[in-house]
C-alpha atoms as a PDB file:
ATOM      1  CA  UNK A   1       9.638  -7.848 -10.352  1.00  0.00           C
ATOM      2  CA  UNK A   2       6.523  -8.426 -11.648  1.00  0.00           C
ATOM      3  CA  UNK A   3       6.624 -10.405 -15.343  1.00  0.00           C
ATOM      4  CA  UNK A   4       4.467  -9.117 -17.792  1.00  0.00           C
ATOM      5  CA  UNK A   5       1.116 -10.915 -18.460  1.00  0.00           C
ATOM      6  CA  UNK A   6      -0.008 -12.696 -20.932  1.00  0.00           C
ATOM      7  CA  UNK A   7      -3.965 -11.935 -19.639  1.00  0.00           C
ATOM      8  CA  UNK A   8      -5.402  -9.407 -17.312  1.00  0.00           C
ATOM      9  CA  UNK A   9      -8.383 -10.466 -15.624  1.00  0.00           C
ATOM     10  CA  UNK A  10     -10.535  -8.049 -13.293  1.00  0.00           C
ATOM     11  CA  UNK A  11     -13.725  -8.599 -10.894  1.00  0.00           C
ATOM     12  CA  UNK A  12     -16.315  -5.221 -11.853  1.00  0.00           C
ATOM     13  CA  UNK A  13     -17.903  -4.569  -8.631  1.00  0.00           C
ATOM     14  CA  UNK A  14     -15.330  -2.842  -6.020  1.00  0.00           C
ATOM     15  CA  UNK A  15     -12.807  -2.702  -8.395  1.00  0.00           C
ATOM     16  CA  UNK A  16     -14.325  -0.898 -11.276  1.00  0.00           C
ATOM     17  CA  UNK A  17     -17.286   0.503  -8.991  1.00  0.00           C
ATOM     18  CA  UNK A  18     -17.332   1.538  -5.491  1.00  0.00           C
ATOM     19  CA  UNK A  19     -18.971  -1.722  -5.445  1.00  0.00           C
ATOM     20  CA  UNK A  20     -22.633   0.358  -4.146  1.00  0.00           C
ATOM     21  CA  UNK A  21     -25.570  -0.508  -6.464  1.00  0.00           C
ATOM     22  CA  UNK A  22     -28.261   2.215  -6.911  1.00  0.00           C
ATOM     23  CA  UNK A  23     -31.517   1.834  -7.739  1.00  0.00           C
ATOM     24  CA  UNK A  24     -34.319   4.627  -8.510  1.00  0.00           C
ATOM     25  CA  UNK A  25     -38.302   4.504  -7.646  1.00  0.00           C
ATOM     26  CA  UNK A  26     -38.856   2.380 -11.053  1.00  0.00           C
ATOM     27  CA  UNK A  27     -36.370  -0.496 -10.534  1.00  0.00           C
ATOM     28  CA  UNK A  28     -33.415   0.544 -12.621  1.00  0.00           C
ATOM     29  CA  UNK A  29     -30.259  -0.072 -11.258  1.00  0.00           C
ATOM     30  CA  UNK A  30     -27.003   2.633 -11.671  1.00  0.00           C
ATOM     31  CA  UNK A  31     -23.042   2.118 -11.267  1.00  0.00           C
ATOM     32  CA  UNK A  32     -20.704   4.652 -11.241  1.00  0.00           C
ATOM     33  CA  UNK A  33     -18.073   3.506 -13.181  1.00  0.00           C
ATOM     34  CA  UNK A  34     -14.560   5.920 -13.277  1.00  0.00           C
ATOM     35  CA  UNK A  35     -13.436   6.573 -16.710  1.00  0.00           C
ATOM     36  CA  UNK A  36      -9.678   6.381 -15.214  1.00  0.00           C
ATOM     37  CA  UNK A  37      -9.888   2.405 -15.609  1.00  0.00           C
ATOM     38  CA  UNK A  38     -10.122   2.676 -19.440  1.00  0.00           C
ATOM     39  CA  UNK A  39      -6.635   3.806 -19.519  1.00  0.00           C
ATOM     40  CA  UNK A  40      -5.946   0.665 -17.822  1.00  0.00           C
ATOM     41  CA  UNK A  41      -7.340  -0.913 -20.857  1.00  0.00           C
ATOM     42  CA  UNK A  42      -6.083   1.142 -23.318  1.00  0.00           C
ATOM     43  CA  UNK A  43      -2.397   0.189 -21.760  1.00  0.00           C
ATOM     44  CA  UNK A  44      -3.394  -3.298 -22.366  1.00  0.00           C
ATOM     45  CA  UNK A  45      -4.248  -3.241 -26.203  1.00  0.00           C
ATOM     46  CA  UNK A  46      -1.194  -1.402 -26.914  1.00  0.00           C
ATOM     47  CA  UNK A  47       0.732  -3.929 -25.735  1.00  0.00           C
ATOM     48  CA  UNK A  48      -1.313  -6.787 -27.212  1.00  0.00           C
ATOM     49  CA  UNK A  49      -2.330  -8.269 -23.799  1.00  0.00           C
ATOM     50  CA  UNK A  50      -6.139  -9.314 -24.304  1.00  0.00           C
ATOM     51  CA  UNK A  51      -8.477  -8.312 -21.140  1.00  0.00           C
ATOM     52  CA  UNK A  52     -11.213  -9.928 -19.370  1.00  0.00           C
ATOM     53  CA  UNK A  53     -13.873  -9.129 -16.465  1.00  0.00           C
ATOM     54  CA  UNK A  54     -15.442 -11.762 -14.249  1.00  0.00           C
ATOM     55  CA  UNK A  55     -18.118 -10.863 -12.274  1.00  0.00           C
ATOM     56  CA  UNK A  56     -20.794 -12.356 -10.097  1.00  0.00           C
ATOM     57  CA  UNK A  57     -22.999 -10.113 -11.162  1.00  0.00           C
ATOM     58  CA  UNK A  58     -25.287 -10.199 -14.493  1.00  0.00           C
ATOM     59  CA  UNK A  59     -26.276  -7.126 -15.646  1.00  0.00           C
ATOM     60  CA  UNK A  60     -26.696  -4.724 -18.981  1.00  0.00           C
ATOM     61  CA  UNK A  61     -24.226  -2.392 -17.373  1.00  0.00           C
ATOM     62  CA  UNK A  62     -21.463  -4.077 -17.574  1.00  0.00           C
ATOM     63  CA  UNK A  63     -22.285  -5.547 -20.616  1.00  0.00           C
ATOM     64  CA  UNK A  64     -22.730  -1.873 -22.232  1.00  0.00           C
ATOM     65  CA  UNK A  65     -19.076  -0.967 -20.636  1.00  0.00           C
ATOM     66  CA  UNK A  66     -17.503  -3.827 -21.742  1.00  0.00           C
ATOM     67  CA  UNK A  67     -18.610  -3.414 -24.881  1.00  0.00           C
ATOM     68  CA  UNK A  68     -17.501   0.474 -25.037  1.00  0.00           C
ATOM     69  CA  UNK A  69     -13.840  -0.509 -23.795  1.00  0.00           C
ATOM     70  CA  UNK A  70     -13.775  -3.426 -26.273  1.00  0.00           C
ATOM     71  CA  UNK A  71     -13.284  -5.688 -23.813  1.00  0.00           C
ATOM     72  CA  UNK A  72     -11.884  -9.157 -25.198  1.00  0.00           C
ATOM     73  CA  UNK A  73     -13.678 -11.629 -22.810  1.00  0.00           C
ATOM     74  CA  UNK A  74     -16.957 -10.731 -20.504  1.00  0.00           C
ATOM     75  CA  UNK A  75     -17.972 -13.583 -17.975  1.00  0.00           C
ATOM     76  CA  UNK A  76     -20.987 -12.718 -15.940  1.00  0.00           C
ATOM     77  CA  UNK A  77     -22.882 -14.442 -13.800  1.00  0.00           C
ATOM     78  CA  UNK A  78     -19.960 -16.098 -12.174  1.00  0.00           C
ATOM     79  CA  UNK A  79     -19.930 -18.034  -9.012  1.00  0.00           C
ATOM     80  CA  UNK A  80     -17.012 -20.115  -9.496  1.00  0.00           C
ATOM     81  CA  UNK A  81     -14.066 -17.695 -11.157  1.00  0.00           C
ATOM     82  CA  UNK A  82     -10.976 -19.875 -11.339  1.00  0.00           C
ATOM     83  CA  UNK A  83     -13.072 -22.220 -13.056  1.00  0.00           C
ATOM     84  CA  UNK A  84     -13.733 -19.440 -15.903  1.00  0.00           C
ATOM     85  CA  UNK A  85     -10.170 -18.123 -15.490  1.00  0.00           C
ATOM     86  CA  UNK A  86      -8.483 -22.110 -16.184  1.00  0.00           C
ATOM     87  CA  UNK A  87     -10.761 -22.712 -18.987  1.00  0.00           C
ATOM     88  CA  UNK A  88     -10.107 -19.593 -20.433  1.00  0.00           C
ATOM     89  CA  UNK A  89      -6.381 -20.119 -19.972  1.00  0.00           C
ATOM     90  CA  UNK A  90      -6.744 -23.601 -21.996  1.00  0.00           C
ATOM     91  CA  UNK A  91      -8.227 -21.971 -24.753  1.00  0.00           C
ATOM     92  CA  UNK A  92      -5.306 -19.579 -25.187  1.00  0.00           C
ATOM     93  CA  UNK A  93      -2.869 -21.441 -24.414  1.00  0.00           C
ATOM     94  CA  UNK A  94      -1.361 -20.105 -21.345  1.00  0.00           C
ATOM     95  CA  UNK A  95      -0.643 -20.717 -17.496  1.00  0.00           C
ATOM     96  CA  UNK A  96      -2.567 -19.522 -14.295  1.00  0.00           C
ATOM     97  CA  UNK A  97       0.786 -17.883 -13.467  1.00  0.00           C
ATOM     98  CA  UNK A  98       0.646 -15.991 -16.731  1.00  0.00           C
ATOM     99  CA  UNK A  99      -2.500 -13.984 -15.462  1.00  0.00           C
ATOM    100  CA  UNK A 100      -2.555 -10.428 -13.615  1.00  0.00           C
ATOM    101  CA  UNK A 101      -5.806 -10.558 -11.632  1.00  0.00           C
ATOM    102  CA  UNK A 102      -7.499  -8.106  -9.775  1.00  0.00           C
ATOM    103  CA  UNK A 103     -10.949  -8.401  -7.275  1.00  0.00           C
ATOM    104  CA  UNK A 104     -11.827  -7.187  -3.916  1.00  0.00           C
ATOM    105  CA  UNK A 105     -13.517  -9.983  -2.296  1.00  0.00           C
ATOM    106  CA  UNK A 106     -14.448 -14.039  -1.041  1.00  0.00           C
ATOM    107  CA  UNK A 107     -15.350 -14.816  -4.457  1.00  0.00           C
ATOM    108  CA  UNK A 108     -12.402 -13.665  -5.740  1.00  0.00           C
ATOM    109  CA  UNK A 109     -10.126 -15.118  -3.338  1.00  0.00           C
ATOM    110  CA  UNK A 110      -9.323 -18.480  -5.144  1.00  0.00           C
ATOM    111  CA  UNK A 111      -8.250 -16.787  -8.140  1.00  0.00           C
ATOM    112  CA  UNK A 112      -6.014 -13.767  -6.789  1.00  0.00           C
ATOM    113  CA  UNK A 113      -4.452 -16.886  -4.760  1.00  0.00           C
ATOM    114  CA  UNK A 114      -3.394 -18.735  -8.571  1.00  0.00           C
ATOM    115  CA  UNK A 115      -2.722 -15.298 -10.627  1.00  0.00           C
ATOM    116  CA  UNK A 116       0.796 -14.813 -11.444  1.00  0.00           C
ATOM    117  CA  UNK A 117       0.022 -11.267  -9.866  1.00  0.00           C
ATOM    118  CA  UNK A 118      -2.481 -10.306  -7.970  1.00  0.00           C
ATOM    119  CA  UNK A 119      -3.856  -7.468  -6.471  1.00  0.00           C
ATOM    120  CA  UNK A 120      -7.076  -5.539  -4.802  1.00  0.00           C
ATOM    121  CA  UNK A 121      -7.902  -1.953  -4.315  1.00  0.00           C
ATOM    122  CA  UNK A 122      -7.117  -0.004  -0.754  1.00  0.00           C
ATOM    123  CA  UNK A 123     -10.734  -0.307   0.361  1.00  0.00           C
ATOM    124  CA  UNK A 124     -10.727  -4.403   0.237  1.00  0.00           C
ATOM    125  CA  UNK A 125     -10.896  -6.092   2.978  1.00  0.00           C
ATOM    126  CA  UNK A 126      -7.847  -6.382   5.203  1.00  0.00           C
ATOM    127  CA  UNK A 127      -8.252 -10.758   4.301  1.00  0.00           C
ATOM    128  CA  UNK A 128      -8.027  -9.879   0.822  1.00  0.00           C
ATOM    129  CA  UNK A 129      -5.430  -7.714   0.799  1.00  0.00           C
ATOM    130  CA  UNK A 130      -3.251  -9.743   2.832  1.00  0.00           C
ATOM    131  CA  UNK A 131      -3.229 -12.243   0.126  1.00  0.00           C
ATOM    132  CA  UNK A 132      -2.533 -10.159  -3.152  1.00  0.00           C
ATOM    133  CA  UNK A 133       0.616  -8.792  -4.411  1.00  0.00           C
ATOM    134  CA  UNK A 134      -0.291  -5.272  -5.117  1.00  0.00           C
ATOM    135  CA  UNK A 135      -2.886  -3.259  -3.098  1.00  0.00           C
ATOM    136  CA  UNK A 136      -3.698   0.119  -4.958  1.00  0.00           C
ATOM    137  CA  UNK A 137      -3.714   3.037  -3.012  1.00  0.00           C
ATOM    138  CA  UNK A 138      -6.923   4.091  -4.704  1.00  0.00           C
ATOM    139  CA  UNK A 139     -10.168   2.455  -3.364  1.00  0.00           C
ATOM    140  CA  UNK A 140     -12.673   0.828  -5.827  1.00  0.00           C
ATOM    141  CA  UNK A 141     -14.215   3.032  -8.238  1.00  0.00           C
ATOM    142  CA  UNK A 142     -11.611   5.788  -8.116  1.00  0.00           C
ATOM    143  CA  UNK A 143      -9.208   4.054 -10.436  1.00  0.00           C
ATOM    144  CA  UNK A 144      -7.744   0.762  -9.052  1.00  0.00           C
ATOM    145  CA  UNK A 145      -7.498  -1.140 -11.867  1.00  0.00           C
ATOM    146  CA  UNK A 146      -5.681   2.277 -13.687  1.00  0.00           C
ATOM    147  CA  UNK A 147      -3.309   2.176 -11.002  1.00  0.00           C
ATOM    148  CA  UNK A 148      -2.804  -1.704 -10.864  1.00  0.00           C
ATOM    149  CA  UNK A 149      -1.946  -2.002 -14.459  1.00  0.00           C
ATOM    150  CA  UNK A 150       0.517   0.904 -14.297  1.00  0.00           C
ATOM    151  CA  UNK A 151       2.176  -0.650 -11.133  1.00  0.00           C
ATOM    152  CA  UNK A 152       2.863  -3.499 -13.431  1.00  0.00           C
ATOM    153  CA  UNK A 153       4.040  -1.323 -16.845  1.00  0.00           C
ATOM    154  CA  UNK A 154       6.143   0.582 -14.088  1.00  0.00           C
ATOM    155  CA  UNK A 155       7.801  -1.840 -13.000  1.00  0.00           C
ATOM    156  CA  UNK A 156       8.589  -3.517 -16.542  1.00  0.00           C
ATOM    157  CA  UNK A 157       9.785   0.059 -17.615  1.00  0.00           C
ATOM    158  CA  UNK A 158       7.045   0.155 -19.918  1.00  0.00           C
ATOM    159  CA  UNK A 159       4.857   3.078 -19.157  1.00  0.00           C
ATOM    160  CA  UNK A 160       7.084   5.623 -19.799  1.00  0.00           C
ATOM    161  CA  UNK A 161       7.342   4.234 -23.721  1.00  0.00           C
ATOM    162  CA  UNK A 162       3.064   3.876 -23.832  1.00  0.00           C
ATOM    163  CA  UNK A 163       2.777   7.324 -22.491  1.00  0.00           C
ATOM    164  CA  UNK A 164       4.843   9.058 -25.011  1.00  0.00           C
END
């Protein structure tokens, strides 16, 4: 069984996004986010658990989604996540094994290894998926971290409650 968190942390690209970044003639660049994962979110603040993104990357996009989903902690730019994910565990008081963490790749490896649960979507890497707890059987971008968080309400008979 999987003990409720305390935090839910998530990487952005090939978790959130199919982890592809478009760009048009003039420079801009485009993710496709899924609007599936808010519900993953949504789950969250109902039951008071505060959530978090850490990504590599730096850009407005995320920033703008974040900020849409009222995300409690954005960390971008990020080479060194268990770092961010410690220090943010200080400041609130909790343990490593008190975070749900989610990512689909190297630089995420460190951290699903510490998380109290861990997981990656279907279309991670075999080397990543070997080491995680929960492996969605969506891909990135079609609703992984959705389906990660209700793995973990499921199976603390909770999403029955949220959903009615």
């Amino acid at each position: 069984m999987y003990k409720l968190p305390k935090l839910v942390l998530t990487d952005i690209d090939g978790v959130w996004t199919d982890g592809g970044m478009y760009y048009d003639q003039t420079g801009n660049e485009w993710k496709k986010f899924n609007t599936s994962d808010s519900a993953g979110v949504l789950f969250c603040r109902k039951l008071n658990i505060p959530v978090g993104i850490i990504t590599g990357e730096d850009t407005e996009i995320v920033k703008r989604r974040a900020s849409k989903l009222s995300i409690d902690f954005l960390f971008q730019g990020i080479n060194n996540k268990i770092e961010v994910a410690q220090s943010l565990c200080r400041e609130l008081g909790i343990e490593l094994n008190e975070v749900a963490y989610i990512g689909d790749d190297i630089a995420d490896l460190s951290l699903l290894r510490s998380a109290g649960i861990s997981g990656a979507p279907q279309n991670a890497p075999n080397y990543i998926k070997e080491q995680v707890q929960i492996v969605t059987k969506k891909a990135g971008g079609e609703g992984a971290f959705r389906e990660f968080i209700e793995t973990i309400l499921i199976d603390n008979n909770l999403l029955e409650n949220l959903i009615s």
